[in-house]
PDB file of N, CA and C in Angstrom:
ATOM      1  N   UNK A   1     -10.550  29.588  69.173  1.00  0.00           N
ATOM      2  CA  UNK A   1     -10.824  28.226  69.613  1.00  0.00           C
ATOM      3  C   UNK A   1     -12.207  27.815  69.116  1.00  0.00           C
ATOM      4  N   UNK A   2     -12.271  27.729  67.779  1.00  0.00           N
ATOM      5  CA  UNK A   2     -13.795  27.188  67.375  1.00  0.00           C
ATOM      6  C   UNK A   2     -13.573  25.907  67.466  1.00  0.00           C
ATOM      7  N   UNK A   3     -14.825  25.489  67.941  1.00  0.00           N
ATOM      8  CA  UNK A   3     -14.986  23.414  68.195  1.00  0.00           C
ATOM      9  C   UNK A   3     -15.746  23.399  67.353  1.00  0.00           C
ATOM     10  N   UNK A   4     -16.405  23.745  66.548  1.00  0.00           N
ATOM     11  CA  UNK A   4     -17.715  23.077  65.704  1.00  0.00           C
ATOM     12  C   UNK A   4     -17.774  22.389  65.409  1.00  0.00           C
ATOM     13  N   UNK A   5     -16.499  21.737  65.057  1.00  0.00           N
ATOM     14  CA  UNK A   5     -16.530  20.624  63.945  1.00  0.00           C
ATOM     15  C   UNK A   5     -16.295  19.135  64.987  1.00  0.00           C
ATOM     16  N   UNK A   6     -15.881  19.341  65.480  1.00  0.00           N
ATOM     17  CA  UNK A   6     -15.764  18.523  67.010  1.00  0.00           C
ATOM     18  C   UNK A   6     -17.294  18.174  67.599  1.00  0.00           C
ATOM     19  N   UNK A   7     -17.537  16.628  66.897  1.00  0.00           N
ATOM     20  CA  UNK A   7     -18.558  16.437  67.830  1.00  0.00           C
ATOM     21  C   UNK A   7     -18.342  15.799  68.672  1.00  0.00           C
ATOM     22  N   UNK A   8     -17.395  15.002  69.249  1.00  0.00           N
ATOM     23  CA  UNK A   8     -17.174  14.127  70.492  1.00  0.00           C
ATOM     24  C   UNK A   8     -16.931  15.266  71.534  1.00  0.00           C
ATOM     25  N   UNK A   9     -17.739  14.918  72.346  1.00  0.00           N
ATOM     26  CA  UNK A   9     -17.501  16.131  73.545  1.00  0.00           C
ATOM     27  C   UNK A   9     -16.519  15.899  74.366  1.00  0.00           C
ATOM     28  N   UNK A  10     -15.579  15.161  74.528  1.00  0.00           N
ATOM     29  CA  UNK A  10     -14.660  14.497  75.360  1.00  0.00           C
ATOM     30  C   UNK A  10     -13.585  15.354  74.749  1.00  0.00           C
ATOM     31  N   UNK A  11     -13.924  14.681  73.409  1.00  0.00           N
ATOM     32  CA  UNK A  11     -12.499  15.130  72.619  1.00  0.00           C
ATOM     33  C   UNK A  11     -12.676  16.977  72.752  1.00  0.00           C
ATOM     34  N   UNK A  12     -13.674  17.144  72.309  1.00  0.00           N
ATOM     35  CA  UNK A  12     -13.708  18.806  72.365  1.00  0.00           C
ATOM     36  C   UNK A  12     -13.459  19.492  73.828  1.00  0.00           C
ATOM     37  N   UNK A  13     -13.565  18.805  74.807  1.00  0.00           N
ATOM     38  CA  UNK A  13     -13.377  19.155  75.891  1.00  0.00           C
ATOM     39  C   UNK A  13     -11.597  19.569  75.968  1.00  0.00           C
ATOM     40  N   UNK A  14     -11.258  18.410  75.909  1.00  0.00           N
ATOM     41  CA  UNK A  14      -9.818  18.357  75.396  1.00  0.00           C
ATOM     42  C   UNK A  14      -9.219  19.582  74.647  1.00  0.00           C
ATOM     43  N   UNK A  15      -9.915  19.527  73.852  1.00  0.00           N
ATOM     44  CA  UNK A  15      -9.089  20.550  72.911  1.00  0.00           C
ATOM     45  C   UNK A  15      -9.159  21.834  73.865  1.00  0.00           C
ATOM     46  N   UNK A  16     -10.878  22.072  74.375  1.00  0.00           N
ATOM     47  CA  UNK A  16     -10.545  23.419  75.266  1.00  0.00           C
ATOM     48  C   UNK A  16      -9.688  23.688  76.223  1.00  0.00           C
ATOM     49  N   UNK A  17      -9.375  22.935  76.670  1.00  0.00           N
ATOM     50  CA  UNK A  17      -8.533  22.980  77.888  1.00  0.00           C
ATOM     51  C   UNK A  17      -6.925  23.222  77.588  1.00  0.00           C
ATOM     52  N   UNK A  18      -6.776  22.336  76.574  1.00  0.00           N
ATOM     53  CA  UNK A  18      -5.242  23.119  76.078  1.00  0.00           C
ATOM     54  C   UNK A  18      -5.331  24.201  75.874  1.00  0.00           C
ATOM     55  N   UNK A  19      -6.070  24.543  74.794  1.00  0.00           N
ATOM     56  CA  UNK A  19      -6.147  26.026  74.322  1.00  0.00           C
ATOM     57  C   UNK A  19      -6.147  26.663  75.533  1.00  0.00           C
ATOM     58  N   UNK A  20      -6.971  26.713  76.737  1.00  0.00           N
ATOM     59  CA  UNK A  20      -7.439  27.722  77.643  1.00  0.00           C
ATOM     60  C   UNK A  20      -5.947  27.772  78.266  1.00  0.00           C
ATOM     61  N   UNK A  21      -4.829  26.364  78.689  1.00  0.00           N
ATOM     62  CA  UNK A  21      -3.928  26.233  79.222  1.00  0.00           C
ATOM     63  C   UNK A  21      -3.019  27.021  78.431  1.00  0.00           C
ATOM     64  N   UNK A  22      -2.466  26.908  76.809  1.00  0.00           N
ATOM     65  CA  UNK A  22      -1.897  27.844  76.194  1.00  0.00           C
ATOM     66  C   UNK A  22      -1.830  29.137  76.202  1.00  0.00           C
ATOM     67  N   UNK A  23      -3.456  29.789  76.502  1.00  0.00           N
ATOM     68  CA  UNK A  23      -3.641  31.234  76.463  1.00  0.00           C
ATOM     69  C   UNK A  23      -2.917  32.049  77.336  1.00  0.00           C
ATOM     70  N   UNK A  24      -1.992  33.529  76.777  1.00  0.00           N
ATOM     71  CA  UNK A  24      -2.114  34.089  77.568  1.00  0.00           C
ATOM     72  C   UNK A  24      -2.628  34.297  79.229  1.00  0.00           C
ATOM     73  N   UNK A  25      -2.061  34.837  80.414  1.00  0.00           N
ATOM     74  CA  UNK A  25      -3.007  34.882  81.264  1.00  0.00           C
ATOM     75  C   UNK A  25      -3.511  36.126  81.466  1.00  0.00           C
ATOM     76  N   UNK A  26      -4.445  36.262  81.906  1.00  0.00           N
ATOM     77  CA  UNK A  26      -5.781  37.521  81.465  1.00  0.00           C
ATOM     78  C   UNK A  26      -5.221  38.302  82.456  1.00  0.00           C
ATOM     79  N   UNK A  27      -5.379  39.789  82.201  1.00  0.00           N
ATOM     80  CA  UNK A  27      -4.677  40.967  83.341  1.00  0.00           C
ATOM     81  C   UNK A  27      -5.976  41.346  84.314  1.00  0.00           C
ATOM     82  N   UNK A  28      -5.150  41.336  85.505  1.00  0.00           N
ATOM     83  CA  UNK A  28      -6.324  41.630  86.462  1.00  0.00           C
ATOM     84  C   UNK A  28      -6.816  42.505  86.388  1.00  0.00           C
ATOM     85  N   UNK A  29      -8.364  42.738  86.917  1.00  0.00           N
ATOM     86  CA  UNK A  29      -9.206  43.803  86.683  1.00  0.00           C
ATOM     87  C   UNK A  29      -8.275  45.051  87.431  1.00  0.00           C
ATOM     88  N   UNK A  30      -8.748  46.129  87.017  1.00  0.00           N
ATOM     89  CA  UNK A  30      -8.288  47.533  87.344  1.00  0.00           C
ATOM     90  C   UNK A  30      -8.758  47.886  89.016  1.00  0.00           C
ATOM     91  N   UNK A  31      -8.143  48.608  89.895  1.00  0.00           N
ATOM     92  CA  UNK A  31      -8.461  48.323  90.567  1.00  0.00           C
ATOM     93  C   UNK A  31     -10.101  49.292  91.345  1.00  0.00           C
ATOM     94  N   UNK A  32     -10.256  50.700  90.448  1.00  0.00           N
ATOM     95  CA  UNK A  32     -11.294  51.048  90.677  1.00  0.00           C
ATOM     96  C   UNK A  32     -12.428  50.446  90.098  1.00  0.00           C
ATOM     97  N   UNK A  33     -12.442  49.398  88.936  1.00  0.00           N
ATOM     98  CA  UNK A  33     -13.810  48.551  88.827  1.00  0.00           C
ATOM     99  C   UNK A  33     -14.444  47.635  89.334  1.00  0.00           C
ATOM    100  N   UNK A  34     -15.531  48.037  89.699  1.00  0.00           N
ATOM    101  CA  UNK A  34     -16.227  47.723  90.908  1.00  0.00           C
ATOM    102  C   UNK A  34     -17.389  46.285  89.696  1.00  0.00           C
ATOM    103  N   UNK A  35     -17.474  45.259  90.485  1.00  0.00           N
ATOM    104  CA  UNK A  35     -17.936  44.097  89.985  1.00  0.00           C
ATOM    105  C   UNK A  35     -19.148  43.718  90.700  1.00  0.00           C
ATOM    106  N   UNK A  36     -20.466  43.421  89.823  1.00  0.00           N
ATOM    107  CA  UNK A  36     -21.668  42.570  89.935  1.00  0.00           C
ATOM    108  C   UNK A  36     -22.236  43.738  91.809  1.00  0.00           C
ATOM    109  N   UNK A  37     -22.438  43.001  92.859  1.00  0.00           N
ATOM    110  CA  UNK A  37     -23.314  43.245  94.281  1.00  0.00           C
ATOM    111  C   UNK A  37     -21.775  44.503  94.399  1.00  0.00           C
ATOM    112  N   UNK A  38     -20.806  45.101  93.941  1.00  0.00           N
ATOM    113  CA  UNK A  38     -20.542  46.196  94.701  1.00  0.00           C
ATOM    114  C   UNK A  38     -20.354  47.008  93.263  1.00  0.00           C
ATOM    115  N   UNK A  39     -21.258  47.304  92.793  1.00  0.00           N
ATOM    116  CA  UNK A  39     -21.697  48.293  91.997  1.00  0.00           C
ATOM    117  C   UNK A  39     -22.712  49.469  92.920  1.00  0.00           C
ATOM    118  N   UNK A  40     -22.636  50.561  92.314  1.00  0.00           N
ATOM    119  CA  UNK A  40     -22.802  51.494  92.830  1.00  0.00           C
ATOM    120  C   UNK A  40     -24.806  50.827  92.545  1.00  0.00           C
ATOM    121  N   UNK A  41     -25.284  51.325  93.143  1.00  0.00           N
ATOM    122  CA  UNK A  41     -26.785  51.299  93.214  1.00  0.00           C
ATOM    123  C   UNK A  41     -27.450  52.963  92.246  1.00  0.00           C
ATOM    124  N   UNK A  42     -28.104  52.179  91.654  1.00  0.00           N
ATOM    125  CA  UNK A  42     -29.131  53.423  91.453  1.00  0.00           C
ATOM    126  C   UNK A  42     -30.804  53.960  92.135  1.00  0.00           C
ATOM    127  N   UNK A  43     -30.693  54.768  92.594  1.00  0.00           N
ATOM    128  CA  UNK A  43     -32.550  55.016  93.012  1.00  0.00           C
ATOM    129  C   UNK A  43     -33.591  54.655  91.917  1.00  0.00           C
ATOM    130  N   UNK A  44     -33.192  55.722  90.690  1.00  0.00           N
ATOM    131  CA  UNK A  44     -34.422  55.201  90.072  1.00  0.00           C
ATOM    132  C   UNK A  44     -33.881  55.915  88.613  1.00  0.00           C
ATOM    133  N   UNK A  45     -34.483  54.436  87.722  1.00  0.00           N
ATOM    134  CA  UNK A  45     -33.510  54.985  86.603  1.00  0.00           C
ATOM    135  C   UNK A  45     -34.705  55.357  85.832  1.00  0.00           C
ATOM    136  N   UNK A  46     -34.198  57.316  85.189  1.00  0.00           N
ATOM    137  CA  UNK A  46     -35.338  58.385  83.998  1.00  0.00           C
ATOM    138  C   UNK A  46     -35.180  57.020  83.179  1.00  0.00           C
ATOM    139  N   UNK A  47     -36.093  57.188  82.438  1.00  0.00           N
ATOM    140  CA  UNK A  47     -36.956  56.547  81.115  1.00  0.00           C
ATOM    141  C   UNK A  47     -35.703  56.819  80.434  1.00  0.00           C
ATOM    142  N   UNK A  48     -34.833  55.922  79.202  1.00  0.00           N
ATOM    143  CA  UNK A  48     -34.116  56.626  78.334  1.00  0.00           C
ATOM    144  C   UNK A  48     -32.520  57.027  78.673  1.00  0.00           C
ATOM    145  N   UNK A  49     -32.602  56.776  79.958  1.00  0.00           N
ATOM    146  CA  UNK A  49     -31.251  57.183  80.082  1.00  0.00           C
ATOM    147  C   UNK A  49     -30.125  56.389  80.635  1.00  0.00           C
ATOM    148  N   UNK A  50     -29.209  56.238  80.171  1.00  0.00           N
ATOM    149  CA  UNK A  50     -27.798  55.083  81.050  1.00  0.00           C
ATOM    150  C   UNK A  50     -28.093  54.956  82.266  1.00  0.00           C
ATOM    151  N   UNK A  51     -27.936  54.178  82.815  1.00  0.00           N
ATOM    152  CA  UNK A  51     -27.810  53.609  84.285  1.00  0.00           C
ATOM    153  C   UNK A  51     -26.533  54.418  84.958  1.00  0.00           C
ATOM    154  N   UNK A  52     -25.671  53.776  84.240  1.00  0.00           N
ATOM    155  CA  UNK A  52     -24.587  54.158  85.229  1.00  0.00           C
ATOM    156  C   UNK A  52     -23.622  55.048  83.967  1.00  0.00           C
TER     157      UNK A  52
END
């Protein structure tokens, strides 16, 4: 769905919305992934190393 060329924003609006209406619908998250405030917390993250 590139708009670039779409400068009327109305019209480009338009176009997104079909497209978004056409798409596929997206599969729900899994159910052990944990999202944004119920993420696991860390104490204190070593220098260098992954978070999680």
């Amino acid at each position: 769905m590139n708009t670039k060329t779409v400068t009327d924003k109305v019209e480009r609006k338009k176009i997104k919305r079909a497209v978004r209406k056409k798409a596929a619908p997206k599969a729900k998250r899994a159910s052990g992934v944990a999202r944004g405030s119920l993420k696991k917390k860390i104490r204190r993250q070593a220098q260098g190393q992954r978070k999680r």
